[in-house]
N, C-alpha and C. Protein backbone atom coordinates (compact mmCIF):
# COMPACT_ATOMS: atom_id res chain seq x y z
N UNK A 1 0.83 -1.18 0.00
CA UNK A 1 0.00 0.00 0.00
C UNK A 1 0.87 1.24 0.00
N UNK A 2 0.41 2.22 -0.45
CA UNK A 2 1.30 3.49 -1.14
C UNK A 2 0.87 4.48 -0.22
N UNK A 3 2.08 4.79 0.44
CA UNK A 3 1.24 6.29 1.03
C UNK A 3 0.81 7.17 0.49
N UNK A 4 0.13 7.95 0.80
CA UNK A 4 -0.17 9.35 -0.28
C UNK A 4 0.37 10.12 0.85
N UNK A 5 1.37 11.49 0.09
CA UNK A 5 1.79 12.71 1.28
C UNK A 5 0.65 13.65 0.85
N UNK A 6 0.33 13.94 1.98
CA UNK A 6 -0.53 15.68 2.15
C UNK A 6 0.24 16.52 1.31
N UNK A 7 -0.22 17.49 0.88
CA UNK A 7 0.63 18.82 0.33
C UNK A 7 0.34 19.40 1.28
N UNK A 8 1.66 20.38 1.46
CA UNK A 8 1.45 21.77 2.40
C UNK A 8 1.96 22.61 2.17
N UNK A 9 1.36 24.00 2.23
CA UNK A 9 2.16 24.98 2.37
C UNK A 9 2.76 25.72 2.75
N UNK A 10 4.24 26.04 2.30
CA UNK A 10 5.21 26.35 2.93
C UNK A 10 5.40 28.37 3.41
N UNK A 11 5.55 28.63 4.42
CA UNK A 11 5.49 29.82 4.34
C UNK A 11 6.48 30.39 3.20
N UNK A 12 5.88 31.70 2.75
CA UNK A 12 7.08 32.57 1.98
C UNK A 12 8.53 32.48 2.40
N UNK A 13 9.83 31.96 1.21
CA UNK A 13 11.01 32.06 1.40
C UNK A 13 11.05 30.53 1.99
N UNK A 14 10.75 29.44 2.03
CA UNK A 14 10.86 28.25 2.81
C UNK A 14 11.07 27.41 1.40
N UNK A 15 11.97 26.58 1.49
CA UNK A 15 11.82 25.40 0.87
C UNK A 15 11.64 23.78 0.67
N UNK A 16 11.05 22.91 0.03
CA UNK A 16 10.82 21.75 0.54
C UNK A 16 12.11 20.92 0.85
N UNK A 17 11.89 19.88 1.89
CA UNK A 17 13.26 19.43 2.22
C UNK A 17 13.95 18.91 1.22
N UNK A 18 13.50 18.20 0.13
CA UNK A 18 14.02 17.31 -1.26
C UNK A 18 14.58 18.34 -1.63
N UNK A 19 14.18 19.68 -2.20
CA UNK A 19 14.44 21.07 -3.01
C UNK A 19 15.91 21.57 -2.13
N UNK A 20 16.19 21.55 -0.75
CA UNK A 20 17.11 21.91 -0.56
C UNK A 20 18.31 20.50 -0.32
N UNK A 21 17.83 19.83 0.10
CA UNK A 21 18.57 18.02 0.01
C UNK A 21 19.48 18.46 -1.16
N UNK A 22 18.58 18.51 -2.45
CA UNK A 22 19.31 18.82 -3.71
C UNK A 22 20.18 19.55 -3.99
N UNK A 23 20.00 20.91 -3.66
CA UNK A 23 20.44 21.83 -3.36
C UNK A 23 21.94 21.59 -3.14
N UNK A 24 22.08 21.23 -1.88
CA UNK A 24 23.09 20.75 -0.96
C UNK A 24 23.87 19.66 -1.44
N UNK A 25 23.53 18.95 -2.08
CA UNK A 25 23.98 17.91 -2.92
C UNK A 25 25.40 18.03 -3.74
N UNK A 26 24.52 19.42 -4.21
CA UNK A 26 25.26 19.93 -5.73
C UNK A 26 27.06 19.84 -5.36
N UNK A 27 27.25 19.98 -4.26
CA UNK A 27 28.25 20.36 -3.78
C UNK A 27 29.21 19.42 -3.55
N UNK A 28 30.82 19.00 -3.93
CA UNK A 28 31.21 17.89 -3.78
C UNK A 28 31.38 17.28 -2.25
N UNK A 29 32.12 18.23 -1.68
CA UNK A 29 32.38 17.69 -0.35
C UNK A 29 30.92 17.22 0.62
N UNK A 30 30.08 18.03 0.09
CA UNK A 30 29.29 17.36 1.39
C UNK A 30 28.10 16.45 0.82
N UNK A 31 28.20 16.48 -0.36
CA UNK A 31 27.74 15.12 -1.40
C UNK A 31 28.82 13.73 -0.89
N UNK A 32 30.14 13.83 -0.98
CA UNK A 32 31.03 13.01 -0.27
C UNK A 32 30.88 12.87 1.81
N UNK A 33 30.13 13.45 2.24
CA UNK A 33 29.81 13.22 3.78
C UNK A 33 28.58 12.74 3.68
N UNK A 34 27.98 13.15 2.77
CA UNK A 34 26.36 12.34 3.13
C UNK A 34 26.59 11.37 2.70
N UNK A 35 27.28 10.75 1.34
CA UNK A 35 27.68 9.31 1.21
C UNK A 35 28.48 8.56 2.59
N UNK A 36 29.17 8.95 3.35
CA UNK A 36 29.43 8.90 4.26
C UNK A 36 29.28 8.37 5.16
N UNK A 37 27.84 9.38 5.83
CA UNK A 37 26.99 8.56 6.19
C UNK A 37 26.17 7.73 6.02
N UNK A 38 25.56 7.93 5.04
CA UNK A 38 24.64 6.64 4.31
C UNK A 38 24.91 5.51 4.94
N UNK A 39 26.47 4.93 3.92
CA UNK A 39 26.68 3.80 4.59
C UNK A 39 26.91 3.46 6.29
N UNK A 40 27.27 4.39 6.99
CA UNK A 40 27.28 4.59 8.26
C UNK A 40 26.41 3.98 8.98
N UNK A 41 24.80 4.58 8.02
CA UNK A 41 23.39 4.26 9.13
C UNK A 41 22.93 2.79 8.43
N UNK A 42 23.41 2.67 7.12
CA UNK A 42 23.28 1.06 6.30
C UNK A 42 23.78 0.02 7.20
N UNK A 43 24.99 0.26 7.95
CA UNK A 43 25.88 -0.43 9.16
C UNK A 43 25.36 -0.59 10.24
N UNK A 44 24.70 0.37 10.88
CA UNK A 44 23.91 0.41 12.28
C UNK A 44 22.69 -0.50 11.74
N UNK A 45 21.69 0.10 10.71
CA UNK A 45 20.43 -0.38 10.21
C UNK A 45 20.65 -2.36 10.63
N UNK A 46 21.67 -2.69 9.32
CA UNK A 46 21.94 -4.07 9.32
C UNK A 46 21.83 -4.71 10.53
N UNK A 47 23.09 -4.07 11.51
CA UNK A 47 23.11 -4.76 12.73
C UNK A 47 21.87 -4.65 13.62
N UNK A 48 21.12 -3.28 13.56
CA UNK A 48 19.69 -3.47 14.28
C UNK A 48 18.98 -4.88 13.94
N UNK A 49 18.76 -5.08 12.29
CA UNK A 49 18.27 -5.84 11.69
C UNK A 49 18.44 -7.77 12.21
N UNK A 50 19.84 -7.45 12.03
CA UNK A 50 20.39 -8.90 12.74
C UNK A 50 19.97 -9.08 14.21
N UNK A 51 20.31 -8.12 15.33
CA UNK A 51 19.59 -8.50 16.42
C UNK A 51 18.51 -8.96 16.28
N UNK A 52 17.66 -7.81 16.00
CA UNK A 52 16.06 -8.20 15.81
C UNK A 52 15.63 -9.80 15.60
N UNK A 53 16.33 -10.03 14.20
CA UNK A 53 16.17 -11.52 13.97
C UNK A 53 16.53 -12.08 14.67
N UNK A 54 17.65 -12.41 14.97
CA UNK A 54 18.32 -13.30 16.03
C UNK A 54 17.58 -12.98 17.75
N UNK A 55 16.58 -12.62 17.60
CA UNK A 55 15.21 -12.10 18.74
C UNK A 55 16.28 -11.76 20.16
N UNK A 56 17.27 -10.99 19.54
CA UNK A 56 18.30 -10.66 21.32
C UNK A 56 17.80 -9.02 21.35
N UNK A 57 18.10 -9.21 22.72
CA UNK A 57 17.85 -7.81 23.27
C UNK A 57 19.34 -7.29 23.18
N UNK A 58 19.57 -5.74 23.47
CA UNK A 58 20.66 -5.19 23.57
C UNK A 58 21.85 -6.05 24.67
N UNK A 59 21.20 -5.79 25.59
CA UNK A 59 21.76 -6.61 26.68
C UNK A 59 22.11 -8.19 26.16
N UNK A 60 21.53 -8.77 25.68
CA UNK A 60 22.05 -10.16 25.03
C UNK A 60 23.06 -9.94 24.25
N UNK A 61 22.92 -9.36 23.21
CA UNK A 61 23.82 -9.09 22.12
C UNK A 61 25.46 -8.51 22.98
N UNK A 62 24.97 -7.84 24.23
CA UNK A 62 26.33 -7.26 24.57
C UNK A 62 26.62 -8.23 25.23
N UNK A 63 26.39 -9.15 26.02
CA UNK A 63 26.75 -10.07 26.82
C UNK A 63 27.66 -11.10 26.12
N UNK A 64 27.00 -11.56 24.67
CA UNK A 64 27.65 -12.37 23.91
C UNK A 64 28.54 -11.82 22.85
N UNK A 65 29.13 -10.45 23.22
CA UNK A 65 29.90 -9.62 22.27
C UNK A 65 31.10 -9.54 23.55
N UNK A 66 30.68 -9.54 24.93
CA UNK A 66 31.57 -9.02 25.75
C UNK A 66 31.78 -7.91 25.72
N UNK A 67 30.89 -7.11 25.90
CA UNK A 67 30.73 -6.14 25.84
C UNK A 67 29.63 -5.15 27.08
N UNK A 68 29.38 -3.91 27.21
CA UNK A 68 28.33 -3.62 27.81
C UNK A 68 26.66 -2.84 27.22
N UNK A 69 25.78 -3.26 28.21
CA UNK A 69 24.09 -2.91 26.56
C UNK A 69 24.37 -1.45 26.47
N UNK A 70 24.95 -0.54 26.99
CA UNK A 70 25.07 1.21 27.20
C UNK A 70 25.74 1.13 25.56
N UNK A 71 27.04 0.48 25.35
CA UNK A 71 27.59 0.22 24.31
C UNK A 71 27.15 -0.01 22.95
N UNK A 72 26.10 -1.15 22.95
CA UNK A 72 25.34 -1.58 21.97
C UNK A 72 24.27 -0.41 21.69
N UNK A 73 23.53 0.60 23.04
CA UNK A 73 22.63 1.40 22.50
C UNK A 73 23.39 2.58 22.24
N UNK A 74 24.67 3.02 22.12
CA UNK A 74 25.48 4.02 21.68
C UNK A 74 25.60 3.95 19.96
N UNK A 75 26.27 2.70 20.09
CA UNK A 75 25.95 2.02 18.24
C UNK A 75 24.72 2.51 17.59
N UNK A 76 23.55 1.62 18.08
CA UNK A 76 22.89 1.71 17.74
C UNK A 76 22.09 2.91 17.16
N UNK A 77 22.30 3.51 18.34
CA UNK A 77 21.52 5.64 17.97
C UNK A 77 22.13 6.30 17.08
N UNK A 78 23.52 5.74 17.03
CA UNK A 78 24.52 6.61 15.48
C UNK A 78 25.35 7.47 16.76
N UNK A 79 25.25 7.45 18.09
CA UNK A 79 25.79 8.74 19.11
C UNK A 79 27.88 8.18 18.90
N UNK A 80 27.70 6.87 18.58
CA UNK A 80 29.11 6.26 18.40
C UNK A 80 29.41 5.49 17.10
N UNK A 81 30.81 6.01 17.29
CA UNK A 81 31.27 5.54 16.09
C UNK A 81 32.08 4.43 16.61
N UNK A 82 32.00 2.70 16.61
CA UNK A 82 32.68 1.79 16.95
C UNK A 82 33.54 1.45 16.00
N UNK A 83 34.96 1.44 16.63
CA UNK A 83 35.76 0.66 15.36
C UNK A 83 35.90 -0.74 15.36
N UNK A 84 36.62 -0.62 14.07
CA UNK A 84 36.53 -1.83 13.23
C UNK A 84 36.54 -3.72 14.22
N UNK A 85 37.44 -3.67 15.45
CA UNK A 85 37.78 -4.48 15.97
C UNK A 85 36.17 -4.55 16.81
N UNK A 86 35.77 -4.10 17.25
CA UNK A 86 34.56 -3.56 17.98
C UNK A 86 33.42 -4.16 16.54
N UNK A 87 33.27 -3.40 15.60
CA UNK A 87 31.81 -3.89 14.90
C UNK A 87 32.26 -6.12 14.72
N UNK A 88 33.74 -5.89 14.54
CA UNK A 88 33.84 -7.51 14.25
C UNK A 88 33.56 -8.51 15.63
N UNK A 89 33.06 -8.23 16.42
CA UNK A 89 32.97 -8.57 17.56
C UNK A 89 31.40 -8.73 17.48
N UNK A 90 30.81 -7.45 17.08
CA UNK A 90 30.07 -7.55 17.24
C UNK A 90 28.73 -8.56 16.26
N UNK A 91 29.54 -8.30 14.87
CA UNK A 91 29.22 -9.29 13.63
C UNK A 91 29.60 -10.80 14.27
N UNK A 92 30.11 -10.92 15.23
CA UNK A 92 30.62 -12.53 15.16
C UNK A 92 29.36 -12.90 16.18
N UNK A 93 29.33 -12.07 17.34
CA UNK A 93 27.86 -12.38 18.15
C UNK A 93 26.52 -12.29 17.58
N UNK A 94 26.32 -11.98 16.35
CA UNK A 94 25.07 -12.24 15.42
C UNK A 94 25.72 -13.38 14.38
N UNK A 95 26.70 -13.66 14.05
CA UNK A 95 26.68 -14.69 13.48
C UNK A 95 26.70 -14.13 12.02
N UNK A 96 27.02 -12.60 11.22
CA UNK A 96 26.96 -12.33 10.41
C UNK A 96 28.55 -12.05 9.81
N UNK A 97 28.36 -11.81 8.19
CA UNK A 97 29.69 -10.73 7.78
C UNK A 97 29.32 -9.41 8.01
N UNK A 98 30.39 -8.86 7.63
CA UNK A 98 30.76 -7.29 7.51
C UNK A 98 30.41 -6.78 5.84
N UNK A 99 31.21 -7.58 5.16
CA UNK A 99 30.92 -7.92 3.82
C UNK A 99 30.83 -8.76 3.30
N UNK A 100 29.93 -8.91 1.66
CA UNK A 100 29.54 -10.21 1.00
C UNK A 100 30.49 -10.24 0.27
């Protein structure tokens, strides 16, 4: 099923978020940070995804990462950036790769 968006209108001088998204785009460097992030929240997303399935709570997932759940919900919100030794830890307690 398809959402339909409302139209609204925007006060004078305002633009829609897509119209300035674009906007902002145009630009290399921060066309190169929003790619950036993308994959950033593609990384968090996944691993949300894998918990979920694997039906663990934060606290599970950290327990079997060796780790603490404060940790896992830092990941999770995007508030941290875990490195590499850290997400592989954490891919091995879901039982997933990093890459295909």
């Amino acid at each position: 099923m398809q959402r339909k968006h409302k139209k609204i209108s925007l006060p004078r001088g305002y633009a829609p978020f897509e119209e300035v998204k674009r906007r902002l785009l145009r630009d290399k460097k921060t066309r190169e940070a929003y790619e950036a992030l993308r994959l950033e929240d593609e990384v968090i997303s996944a691993m949300i995804q894998a918990r979920i399935t694997h039906k663990l709570s934060q606290a599970q997932l950290a327990r079997k990462a060796n780790m603490h759940q404060s940790a896992i919900a830092r990941f999770e919100s995007g508030y941290s950036n875990p490195r590499l030794d850290t997400l592989v830890r954490v891919a091995a307690a879901l039982n997933v790769h990093l890459i295909k």
